[in-house]
Protein backbone atom coordinates (compact mmCIF):
# COMPACT_ATOMS: atom_id res chain seq x y z
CA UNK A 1 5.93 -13.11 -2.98
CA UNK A 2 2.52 -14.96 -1.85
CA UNK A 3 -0.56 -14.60 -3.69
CA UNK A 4 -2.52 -12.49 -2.08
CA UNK A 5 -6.15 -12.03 -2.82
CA UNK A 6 -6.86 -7.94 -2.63
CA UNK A 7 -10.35 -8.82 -1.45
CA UNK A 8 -9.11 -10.68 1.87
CA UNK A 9 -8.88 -8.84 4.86
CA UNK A 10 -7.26 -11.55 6.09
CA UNK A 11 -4.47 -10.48 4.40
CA UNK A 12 -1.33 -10.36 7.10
CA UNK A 13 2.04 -7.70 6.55
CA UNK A 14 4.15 -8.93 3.83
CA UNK A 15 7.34 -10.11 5.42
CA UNK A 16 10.13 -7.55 4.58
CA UNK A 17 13.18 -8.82 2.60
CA UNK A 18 15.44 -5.32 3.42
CA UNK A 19 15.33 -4.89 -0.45
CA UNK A 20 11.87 -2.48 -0.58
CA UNK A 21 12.52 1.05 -1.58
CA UNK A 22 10.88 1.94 0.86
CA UNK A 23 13.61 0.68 3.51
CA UNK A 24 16.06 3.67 3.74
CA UNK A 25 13.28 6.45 2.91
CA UNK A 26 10.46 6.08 4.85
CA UNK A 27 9.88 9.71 5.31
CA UNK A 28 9.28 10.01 0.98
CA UNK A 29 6.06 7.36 1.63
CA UNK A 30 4.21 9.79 4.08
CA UNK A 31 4.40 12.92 2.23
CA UNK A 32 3.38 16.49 3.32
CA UNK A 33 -0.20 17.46 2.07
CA UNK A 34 0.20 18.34 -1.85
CA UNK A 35 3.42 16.74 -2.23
CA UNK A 36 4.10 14.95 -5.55
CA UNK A 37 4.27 11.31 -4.80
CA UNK A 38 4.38 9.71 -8.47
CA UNK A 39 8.23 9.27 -8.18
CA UNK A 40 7.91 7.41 -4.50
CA UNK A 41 5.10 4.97 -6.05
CA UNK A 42 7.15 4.42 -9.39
CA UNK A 43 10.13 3.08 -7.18
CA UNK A 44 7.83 0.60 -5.51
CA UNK A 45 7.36 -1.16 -9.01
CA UNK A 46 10.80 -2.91 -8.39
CA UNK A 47 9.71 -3.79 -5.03
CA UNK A 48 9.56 -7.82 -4.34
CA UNK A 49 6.32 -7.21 -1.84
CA UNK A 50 4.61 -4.95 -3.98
CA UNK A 51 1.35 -7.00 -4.75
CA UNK A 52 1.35 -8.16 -1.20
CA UNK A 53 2.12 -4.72 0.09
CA UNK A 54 -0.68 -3.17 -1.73
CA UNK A 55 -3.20 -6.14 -0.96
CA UNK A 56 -2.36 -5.29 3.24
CA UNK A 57 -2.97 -1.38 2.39
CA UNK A 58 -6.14 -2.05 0.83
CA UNK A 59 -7.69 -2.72 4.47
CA UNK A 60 -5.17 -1.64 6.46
CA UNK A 61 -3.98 2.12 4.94
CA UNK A 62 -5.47 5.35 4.59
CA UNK A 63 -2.51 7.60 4.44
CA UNK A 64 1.20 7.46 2.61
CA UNK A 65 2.26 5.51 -0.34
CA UNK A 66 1.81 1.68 -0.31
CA UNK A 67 2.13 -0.81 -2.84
CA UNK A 68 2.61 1.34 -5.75
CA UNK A 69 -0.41 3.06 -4.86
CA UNK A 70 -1.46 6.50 -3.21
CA UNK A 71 -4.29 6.77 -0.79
CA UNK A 72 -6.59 8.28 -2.98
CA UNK A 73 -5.81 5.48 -5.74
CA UNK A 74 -6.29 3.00 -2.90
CA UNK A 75 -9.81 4.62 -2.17
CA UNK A 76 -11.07 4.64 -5.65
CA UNK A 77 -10.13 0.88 -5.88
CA UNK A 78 -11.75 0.35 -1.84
CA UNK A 79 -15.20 1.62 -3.65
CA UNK A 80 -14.64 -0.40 -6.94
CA UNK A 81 -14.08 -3.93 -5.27
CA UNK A 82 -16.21 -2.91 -1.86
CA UNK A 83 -13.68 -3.17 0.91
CA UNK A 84 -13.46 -0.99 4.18
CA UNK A 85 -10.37 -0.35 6.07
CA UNK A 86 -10.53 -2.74 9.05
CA UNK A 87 -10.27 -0.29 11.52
CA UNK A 88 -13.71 1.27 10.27
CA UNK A 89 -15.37 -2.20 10.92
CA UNK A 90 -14.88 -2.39 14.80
């Protein structure tokens, strides 16, 4: 794992190892609307790219689970350290 600053929207896509949760259940990151997703972030805590997976979402991700984090926990932290999703800045 790099050390990623979660200000830098330089930040590139972690390089996937094959051993993120997230591997064999994609579907379980991009819920339904309402669906529970504590469980699906919890099992990114043993994730090897979690810091740098959360650092891309940041300015990459509105929607699913990334990084141990859910979009709206990803929003509240977008206001607290003032970053935009990249896309919104084109």
């Amino acid at each position: 794992m790099t050390k990623t600053s979660f200000a830098d929207a330089g930040v590139q896509y972690p390089p996937r190892t094959g051993a993120e949760p997230c591997t064999d259940r994609t579907e379980d990151y991009f819920p339904d609307s309402g669906s529970s997703v504590t469980q699906t972030a919890l099992a990114c805590l043993d994730c090897p790219i979690v810091a740098d997976c959360l650092a891309w979402a940041l300015h990459h991700e509105e929607y699913g689970v990334w990084g141990a984090s859910t979009a709206a926990q990803r929003t509240e932290l977008r206001k607290r350290y003032g970053i935009t999703l990249i896309w919104r800045l084109t």
